[in-house]
PDB file of N, CA and C in Angstrom:
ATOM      1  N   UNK A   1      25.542 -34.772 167.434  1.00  0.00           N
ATOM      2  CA  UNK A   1      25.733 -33.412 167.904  1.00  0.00           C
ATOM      3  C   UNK A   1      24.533 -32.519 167.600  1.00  0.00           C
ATOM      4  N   UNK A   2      23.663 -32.810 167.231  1.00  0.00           N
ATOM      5  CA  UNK A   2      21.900 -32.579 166.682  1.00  0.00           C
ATOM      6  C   UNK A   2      21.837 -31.527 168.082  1.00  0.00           C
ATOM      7  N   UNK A   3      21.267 -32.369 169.088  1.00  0.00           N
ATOM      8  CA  UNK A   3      21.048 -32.026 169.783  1.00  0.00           C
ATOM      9  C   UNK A   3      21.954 -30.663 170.657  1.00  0.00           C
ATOM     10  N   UNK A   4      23.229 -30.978 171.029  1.00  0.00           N
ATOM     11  CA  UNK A   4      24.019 -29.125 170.685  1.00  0.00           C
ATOM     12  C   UNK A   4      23.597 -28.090 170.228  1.00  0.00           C
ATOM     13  N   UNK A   5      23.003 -28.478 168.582  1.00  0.00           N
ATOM     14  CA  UNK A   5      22.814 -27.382 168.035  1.00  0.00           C
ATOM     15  C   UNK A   5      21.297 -27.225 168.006  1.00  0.00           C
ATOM     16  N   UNK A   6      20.716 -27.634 168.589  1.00  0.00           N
ATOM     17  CA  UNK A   6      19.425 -27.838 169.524  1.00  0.00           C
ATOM     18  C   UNK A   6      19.247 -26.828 170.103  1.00  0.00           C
ATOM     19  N   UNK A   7      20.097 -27.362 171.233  1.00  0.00           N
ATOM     20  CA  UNK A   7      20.137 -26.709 172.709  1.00  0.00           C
ATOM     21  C   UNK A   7      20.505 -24.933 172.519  1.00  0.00           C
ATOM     22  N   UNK A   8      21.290 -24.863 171.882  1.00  0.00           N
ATOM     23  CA  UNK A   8      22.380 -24.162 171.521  1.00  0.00           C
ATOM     24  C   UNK A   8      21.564 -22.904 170.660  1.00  0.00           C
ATOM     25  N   UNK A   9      20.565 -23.256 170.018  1.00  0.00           N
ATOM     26  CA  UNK A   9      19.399 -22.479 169.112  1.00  0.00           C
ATOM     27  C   UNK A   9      18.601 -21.862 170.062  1.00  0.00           C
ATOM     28  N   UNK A  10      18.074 -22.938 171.287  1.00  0.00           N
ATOM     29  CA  UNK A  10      17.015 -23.150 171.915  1.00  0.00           C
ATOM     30  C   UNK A  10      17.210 -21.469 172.882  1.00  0.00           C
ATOM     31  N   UNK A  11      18.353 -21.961 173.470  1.00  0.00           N
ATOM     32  CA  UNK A  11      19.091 -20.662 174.422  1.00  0.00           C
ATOM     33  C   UNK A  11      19.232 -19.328 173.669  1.00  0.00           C
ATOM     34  N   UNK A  12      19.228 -19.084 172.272  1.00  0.00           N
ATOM     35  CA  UNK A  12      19.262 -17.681 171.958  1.00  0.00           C
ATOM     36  C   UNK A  12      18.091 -17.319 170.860  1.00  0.00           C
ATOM     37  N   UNK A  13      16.968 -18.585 171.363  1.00  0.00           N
ATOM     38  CA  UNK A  13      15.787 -17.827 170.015  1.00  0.00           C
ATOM     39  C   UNK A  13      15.541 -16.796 170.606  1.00  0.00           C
ATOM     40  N   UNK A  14      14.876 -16.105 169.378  1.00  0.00           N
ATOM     41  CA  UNK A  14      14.374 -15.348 169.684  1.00  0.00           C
ATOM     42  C   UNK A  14      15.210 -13.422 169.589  1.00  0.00           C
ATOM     43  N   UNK A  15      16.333 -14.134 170.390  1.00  0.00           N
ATOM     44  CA  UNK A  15      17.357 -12.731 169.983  1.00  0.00           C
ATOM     45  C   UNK A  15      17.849 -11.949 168.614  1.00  0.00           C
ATOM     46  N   UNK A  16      18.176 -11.399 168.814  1.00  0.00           N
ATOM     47  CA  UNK A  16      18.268 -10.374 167.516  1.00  0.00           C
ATOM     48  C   UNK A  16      19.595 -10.915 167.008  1.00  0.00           C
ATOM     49  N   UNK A  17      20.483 -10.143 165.888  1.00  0.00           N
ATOM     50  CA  UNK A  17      21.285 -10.723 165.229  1.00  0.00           C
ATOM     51  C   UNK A  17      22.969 -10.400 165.802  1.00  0.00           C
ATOM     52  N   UNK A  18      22.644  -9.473 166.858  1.00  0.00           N
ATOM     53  CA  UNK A  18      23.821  -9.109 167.316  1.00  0.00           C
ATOM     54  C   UNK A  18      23.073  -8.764 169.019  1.00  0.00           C
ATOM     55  N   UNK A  19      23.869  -9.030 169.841  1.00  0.00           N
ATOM     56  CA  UNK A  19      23.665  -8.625 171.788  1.00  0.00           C
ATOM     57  C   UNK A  19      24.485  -7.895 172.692  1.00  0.00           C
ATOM     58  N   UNK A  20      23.986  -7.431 173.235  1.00  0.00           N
ATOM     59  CA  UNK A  20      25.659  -6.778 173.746  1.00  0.00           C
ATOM     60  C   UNK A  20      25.830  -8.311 175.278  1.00  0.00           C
ATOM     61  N   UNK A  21      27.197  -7.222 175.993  1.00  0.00           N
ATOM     62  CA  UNK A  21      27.536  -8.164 176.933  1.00  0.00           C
ATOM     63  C   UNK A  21      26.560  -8.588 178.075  1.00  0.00           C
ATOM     64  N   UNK A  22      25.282  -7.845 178.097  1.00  0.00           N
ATOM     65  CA  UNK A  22      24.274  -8.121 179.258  1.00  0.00           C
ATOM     66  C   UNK A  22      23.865  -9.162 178.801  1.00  0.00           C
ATOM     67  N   UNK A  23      23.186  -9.452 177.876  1.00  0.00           N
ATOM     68  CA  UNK A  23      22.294  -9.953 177.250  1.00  0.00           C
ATOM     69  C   UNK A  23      23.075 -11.566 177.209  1.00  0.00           C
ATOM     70  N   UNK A  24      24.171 -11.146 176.801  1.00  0.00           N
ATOM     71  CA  UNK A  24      25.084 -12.575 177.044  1.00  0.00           C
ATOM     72  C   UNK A  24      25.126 -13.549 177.788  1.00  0.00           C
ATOM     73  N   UNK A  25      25.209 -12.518 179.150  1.00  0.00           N
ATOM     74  CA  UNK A  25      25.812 -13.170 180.357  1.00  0.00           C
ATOM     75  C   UNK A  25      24.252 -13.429 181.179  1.00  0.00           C
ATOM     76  N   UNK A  26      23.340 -13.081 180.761  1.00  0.00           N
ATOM     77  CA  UNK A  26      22.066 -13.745 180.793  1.00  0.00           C
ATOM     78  C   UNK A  26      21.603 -14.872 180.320  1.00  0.00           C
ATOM     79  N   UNK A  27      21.912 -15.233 178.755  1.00  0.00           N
ATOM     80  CA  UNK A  27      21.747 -16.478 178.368  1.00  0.00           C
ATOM     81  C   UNK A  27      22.889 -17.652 178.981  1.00  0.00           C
ATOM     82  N   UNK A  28      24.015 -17.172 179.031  1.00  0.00           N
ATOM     83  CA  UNK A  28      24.758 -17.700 180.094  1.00  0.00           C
ATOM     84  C   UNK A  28      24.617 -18.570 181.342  1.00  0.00           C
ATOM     85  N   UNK A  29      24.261 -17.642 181.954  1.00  0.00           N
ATOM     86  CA  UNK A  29      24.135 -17.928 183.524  1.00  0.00           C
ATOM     87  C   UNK A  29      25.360 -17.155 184.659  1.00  0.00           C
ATOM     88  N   UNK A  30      26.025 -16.241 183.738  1.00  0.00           N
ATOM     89  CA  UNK A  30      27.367 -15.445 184.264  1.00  0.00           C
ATOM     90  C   UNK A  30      26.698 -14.602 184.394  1.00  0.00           C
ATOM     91  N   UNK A  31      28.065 -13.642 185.251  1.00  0.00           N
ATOM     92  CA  UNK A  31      27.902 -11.941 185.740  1.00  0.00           C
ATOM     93  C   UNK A  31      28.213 -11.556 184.042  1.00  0.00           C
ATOM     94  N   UNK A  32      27.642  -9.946 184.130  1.00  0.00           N
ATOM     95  CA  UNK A  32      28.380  -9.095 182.619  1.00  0.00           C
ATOM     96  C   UNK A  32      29.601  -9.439 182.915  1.00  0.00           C
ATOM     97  N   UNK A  33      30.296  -8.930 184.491  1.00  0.00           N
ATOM     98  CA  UNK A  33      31.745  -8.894 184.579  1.00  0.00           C
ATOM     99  C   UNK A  33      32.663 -10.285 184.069  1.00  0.00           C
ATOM    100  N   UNK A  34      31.755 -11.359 184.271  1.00  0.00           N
ATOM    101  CA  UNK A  34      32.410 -12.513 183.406  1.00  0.00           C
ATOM    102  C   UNK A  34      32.556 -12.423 182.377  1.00  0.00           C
ATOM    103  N   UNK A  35      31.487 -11.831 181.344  1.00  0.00           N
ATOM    104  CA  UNK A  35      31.106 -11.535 180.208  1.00  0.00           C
ATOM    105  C   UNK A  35      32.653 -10.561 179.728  1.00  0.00           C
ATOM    106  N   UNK A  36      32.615  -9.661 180.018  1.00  0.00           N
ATOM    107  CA  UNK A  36      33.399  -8.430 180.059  1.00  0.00           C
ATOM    108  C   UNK A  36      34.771  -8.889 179.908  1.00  0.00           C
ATOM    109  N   UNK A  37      35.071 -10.084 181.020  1.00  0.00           N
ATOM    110  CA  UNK A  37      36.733 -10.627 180.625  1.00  0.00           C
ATOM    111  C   UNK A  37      36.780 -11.353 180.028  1.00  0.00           C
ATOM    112  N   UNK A  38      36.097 -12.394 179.569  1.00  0.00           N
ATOM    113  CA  UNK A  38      35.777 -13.060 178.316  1.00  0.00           C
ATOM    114  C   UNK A  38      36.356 -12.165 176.797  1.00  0.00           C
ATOM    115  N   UNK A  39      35.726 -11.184 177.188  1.00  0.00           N
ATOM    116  CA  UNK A  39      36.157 -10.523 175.492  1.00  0.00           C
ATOM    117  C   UNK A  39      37.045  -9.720 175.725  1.00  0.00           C
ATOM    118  N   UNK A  40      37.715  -9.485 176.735  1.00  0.00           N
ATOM    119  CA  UNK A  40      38.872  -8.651 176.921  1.00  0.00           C
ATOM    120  C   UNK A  40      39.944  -9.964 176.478  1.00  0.00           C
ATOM    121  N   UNK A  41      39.969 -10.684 176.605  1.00  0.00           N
ATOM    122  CA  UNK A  41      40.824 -12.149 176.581  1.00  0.00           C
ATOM    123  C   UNK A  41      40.582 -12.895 175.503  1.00  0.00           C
ATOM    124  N   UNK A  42      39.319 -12.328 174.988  1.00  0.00           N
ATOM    125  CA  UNK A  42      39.188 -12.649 173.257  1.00  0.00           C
ATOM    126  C   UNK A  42      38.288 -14.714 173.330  1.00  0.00           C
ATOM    127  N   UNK A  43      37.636 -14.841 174.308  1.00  0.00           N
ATOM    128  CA  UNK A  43      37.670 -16.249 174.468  1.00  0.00           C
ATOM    129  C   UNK A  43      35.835 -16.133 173.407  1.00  0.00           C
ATOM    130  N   UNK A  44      35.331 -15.323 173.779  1.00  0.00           N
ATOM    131  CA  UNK A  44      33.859 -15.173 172.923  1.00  0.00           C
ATOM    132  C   UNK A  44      34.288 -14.301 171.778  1.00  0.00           C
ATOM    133  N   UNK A  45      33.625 -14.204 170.111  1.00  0.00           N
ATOM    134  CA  UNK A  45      34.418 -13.110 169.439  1.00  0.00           C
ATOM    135  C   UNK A  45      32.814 -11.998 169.682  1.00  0.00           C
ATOM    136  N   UNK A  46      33.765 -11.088 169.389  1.00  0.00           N
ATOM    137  CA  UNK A  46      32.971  -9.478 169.761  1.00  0.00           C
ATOM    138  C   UNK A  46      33.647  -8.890 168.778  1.00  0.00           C
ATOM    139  N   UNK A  47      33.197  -7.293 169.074  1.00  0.00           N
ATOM    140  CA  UNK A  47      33.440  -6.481 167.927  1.00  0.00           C
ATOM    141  C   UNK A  47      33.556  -5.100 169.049  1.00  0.00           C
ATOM    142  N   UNK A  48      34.289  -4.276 168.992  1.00  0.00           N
ATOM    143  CA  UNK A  48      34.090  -3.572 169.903  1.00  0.00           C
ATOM    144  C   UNK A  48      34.035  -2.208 168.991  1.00  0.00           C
ATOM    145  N   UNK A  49      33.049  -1.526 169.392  1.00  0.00           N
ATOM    146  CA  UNK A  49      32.384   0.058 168.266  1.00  0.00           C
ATOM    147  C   UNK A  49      32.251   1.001 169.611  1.00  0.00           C
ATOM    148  N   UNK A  50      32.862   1.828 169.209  1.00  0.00           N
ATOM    149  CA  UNK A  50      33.731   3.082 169.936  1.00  0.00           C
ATOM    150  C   UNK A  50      33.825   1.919 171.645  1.00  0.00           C
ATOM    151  N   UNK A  51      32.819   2.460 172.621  1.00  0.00           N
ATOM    152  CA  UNK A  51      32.936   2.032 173.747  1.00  0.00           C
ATOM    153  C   UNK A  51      32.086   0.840 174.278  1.00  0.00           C
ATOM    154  N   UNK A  52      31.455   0.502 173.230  1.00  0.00           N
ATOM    155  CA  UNK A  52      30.241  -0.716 173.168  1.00  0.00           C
ATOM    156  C   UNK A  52      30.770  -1.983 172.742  1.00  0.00           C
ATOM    157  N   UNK A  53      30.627  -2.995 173.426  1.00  0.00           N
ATOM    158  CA  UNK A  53      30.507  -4.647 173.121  1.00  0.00           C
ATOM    159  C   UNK A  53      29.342  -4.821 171.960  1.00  0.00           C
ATOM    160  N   UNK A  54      29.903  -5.679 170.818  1.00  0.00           N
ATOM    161  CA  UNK A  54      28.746  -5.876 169.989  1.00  0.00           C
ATOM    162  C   UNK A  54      28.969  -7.916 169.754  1.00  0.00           C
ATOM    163  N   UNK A  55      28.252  -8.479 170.002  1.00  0.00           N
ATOM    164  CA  UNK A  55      28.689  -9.918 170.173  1.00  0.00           C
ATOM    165  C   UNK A  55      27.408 -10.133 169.000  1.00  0.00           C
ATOM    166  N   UNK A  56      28.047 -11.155 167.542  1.00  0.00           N
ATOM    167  CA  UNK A  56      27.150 -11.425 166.437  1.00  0.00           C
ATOM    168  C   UNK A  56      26.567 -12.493 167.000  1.00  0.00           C
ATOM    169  N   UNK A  57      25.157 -12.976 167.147  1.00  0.00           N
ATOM    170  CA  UNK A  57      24.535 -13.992 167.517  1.00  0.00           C
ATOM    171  C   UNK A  57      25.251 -15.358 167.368  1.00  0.00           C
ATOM    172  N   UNK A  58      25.193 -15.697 166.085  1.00  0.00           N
ATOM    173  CA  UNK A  58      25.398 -16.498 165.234  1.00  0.00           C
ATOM    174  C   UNK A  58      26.963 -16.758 165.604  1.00  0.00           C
ATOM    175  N   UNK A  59      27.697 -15.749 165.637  1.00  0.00           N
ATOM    176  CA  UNK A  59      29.325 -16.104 166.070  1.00  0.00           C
ATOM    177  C   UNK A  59      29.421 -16.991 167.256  1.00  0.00           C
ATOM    178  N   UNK A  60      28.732 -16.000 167.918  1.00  0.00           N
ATOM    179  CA  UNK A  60      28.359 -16.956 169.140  1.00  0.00           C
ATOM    180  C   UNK A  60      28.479 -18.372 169.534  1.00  0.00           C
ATOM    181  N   UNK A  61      27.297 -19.122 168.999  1.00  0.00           N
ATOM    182  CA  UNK A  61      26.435 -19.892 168.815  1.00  0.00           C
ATOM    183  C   UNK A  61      27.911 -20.746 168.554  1.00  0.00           C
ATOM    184  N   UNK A  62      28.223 -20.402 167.228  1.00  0.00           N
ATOM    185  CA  UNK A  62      29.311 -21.556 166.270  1.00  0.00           C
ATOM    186  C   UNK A  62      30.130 -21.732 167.679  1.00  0.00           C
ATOM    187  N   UNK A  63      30.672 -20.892 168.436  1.00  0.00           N
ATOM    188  CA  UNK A  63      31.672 -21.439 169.443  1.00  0.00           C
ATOM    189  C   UNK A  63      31.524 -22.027 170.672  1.00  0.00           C
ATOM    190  N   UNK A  64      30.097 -21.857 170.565  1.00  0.00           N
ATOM    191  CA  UNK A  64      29.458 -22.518 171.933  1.00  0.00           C
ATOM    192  C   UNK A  64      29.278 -24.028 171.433  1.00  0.00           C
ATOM    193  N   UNK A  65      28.803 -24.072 170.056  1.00  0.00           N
ATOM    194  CA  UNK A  65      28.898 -25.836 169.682  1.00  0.00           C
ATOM    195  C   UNK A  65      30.051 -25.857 169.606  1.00  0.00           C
ATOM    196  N   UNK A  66      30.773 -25.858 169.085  1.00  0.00           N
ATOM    197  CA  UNK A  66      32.467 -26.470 168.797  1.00  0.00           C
ATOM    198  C   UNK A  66      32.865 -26.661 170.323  1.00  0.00           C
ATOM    199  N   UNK A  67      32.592 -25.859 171.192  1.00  0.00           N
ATOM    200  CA  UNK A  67      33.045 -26.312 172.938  1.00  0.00           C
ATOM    201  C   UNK A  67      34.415 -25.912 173.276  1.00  0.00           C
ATOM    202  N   UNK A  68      34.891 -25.041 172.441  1.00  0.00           N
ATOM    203  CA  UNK A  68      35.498 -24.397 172.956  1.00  0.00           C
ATOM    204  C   UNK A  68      35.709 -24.028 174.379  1.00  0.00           C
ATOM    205  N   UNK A  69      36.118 -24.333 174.767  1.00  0.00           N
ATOM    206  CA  UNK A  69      36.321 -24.096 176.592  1.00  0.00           C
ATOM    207  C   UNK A  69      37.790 -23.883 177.254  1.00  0.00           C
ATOM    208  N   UNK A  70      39.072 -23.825 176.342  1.00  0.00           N
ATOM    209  CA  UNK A  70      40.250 -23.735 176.952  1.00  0.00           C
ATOM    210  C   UNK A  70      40.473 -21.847 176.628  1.00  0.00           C
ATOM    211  N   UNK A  71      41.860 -21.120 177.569  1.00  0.00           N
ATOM    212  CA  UNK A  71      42.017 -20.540 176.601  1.00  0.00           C
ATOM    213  C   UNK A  71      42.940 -20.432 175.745  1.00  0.00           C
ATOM    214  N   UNK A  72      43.187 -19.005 174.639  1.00  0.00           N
ATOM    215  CA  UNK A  72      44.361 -19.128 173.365  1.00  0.00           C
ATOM    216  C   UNK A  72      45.209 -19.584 174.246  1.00  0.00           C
ATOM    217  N   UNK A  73      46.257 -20.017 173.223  1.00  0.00           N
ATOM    218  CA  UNK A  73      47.305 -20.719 173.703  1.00  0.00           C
ATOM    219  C   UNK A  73      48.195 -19.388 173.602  1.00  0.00           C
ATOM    220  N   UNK A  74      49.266 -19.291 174.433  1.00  0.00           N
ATOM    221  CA  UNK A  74      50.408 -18.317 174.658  1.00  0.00           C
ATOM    222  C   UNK A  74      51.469 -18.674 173.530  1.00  0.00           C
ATOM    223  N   UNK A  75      51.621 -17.492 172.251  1.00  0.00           N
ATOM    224  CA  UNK A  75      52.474 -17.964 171.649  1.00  0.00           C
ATOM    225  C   UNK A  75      53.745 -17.556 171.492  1.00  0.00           C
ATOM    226  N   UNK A  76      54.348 -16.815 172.709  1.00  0.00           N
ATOM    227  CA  UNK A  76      55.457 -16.308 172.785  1.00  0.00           C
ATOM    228  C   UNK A  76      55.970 -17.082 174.150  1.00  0.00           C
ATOM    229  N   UNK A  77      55.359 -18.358 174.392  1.00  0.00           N
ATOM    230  CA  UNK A  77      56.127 -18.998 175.209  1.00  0.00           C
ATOM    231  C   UNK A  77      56.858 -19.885 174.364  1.00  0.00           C
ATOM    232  N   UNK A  78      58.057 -20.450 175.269  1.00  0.00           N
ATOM    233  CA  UNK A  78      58.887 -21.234 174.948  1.00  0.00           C
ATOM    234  C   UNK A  78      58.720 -22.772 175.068  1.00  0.00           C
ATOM    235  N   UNK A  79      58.696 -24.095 174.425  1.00  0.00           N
ATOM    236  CA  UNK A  79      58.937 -25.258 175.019  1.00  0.00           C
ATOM    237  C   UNK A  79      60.429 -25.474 175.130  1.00  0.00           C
ATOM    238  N   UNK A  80      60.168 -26.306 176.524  1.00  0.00           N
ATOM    239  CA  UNK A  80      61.659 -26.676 176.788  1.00  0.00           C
ATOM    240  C   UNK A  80      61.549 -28.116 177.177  1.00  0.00           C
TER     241      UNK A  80
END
Protein backbone atom coordinates (compact mmCIF):
# COMPACT_ATOMS: atom_id res chain seq x y z
CA UNK A 1 0.00 0.00 0.00
CA UNK A 2 3.47 2.18 -0.28
CA UNK A 3 2.54 3.26 -3.22
CA UNK A 4 -1.25 4.81 -2.08
CA UNK A 5 0.44 6.68 0.19
CA UNK A 6 2.68 7.71 -2.62
CA UNK A 7 0.24 8.70 -4.85
CA UNK A 8 -1.86 10.07 -2.26
CA UNK A 9 1.20 12.60 -0.94
CA UNK A 10 2.06 13.13 -4.54
CA UNK A 11 -1.61 14.79 -5.29
CA UNK A 12 -1.54 17.26 -2.32
CA UNK A 13 2.28 18.35 -2.06
CA UNK A 14 2.82 21.16 -1.73
CA UNK A 15 -0.60 22.40 -0.13
CA UNK A 16 -0.94 24.02 2.99
CA UNK A 17 -2.24 22.34 6.14
CA UNK A 18 -5.82 22.97 5.74
CA UNK A 19 -7.95 23.81 1.86
CA UNK A 20 -11.09 24.87 1.40
CA UNK A 21 -13.70 23.10 -0.98
CA UNK A 22 -12.12 24.60 -4.34
CA UNK A 23 -8.96 23.55 -3.83
CA UNK A 24 -10.34 20.03 -3.16
CA UNK A 25 -12.31 19.45 -5.93
CA UNK A 26 -9.24 20.43 -7.98
CA UNK A 27 -6.98 17.87 -6.65
CA UNK A 28 -9.89 15.69 -7.24
CA UNK A 29 -10.91 15.99 -10.57
CA UNK A 30 -14.71 17.04 -9.29
CA UNK A 31 -16.95 20.15 -9.51
CA UNK A 32 -16.78 22.34 -5.87
CA UNK A 33 -20.53 21.35 -6.17
CA UNK A 34 -19.39 17.68 -5.76
CA UNK A 35 -17.12 18.85 -3.24
CA UNK A 36 -19.92 20.78 -1.41
CA UNK A 37 -22.24 17.50 -1.09
CA UNK A 38 -19.60 15.47 -0.05
CA UNK A 39 -19.39 17.43 3.21
CA UNK A 40 -22.89 18.19 3.52
CA UNK A 41 -23.23 14.19 3.75
CA UNK A 42 -20.16 14.13 5.89
CA UNK A 43 -18.34 11.52 3.32
CA UNK A 44 -14.82 13.89 3.39
CA UNK A 45 -14.29 15.30 7.19
CA UNK A 46 -14.40 19.22 7.22
CA UNK A 47 -14.87 21.64 9.76
CA UNK A 48 -17.25 24.20 9.00
CA UNK A 49 -16.22 28.07 10.65
CA UNK A 50 -19.07 30.44 10.47
CA UNK A 51 -19.88 30.07 6.54
CA UNK A 52 -16.51 28.58 5.27
CA UNK A 53 -15.47 24.87 4.45
CA UNK A 54 -12.16 24.20 6.19
CA UNK A 55 -10.92 20.53 5.00
CA UNK A 56 -7.42 19.48 7.29
CA UNK A 57 -4.96 18.24 4.64
CA UNK A 58 -3.81 15.43 6.39
CA UNK A 59 -7.57 14.31 7.34
CA UNK A 60 -7.94 14.14 4.04
CA UNK A 61 -5.28 12.18 2.82
CA UNK A 62 -5.93 9.33 5.82
CA UNK A 63 -9.40 8.75 4.02
CA UNK A 64 -8.40 8.82 0.66
CA UNK A 65 -5.84 5.83 1.59
CA UNK A 66 -8.16 3.78 3.67
CA UNK A 67 -10.63 4.00 0.30
CA UNK A 68 -13.27 4.79 1.75
CA UNK A 69 -15.75 5.02 -1.04
CA UNK A 70 -19.27 3.83 0.34
CA UNK A 71 -21.57 6.03 2.15
CA UNK A 72 -22.43 6.16 6.30
CA UNK A 73 -24.52 3.57 6.81
CA UNK A 74 -28.28 4.62 7.82
CA UNK A 75 -28.68 3.91 11.40
CA UNK A 76 -32.20 4.33 12.02
CA UNK A 77 -33.04 1.79 9.49
CA UNK A 78 -34.49 -1.37 10.30
CA UNK A 79 -33.29 -5.07 9.26
CA UNK A 80 -35.92 -7.31 8.46
Amino acid sequence: MDWVSDAVDALFAGDPDSIGPSEVAARLGVTSRTVYSWLRDGLIPAYKVGSSWVVITEELKDVIRAGRNGAPTDQTATSE
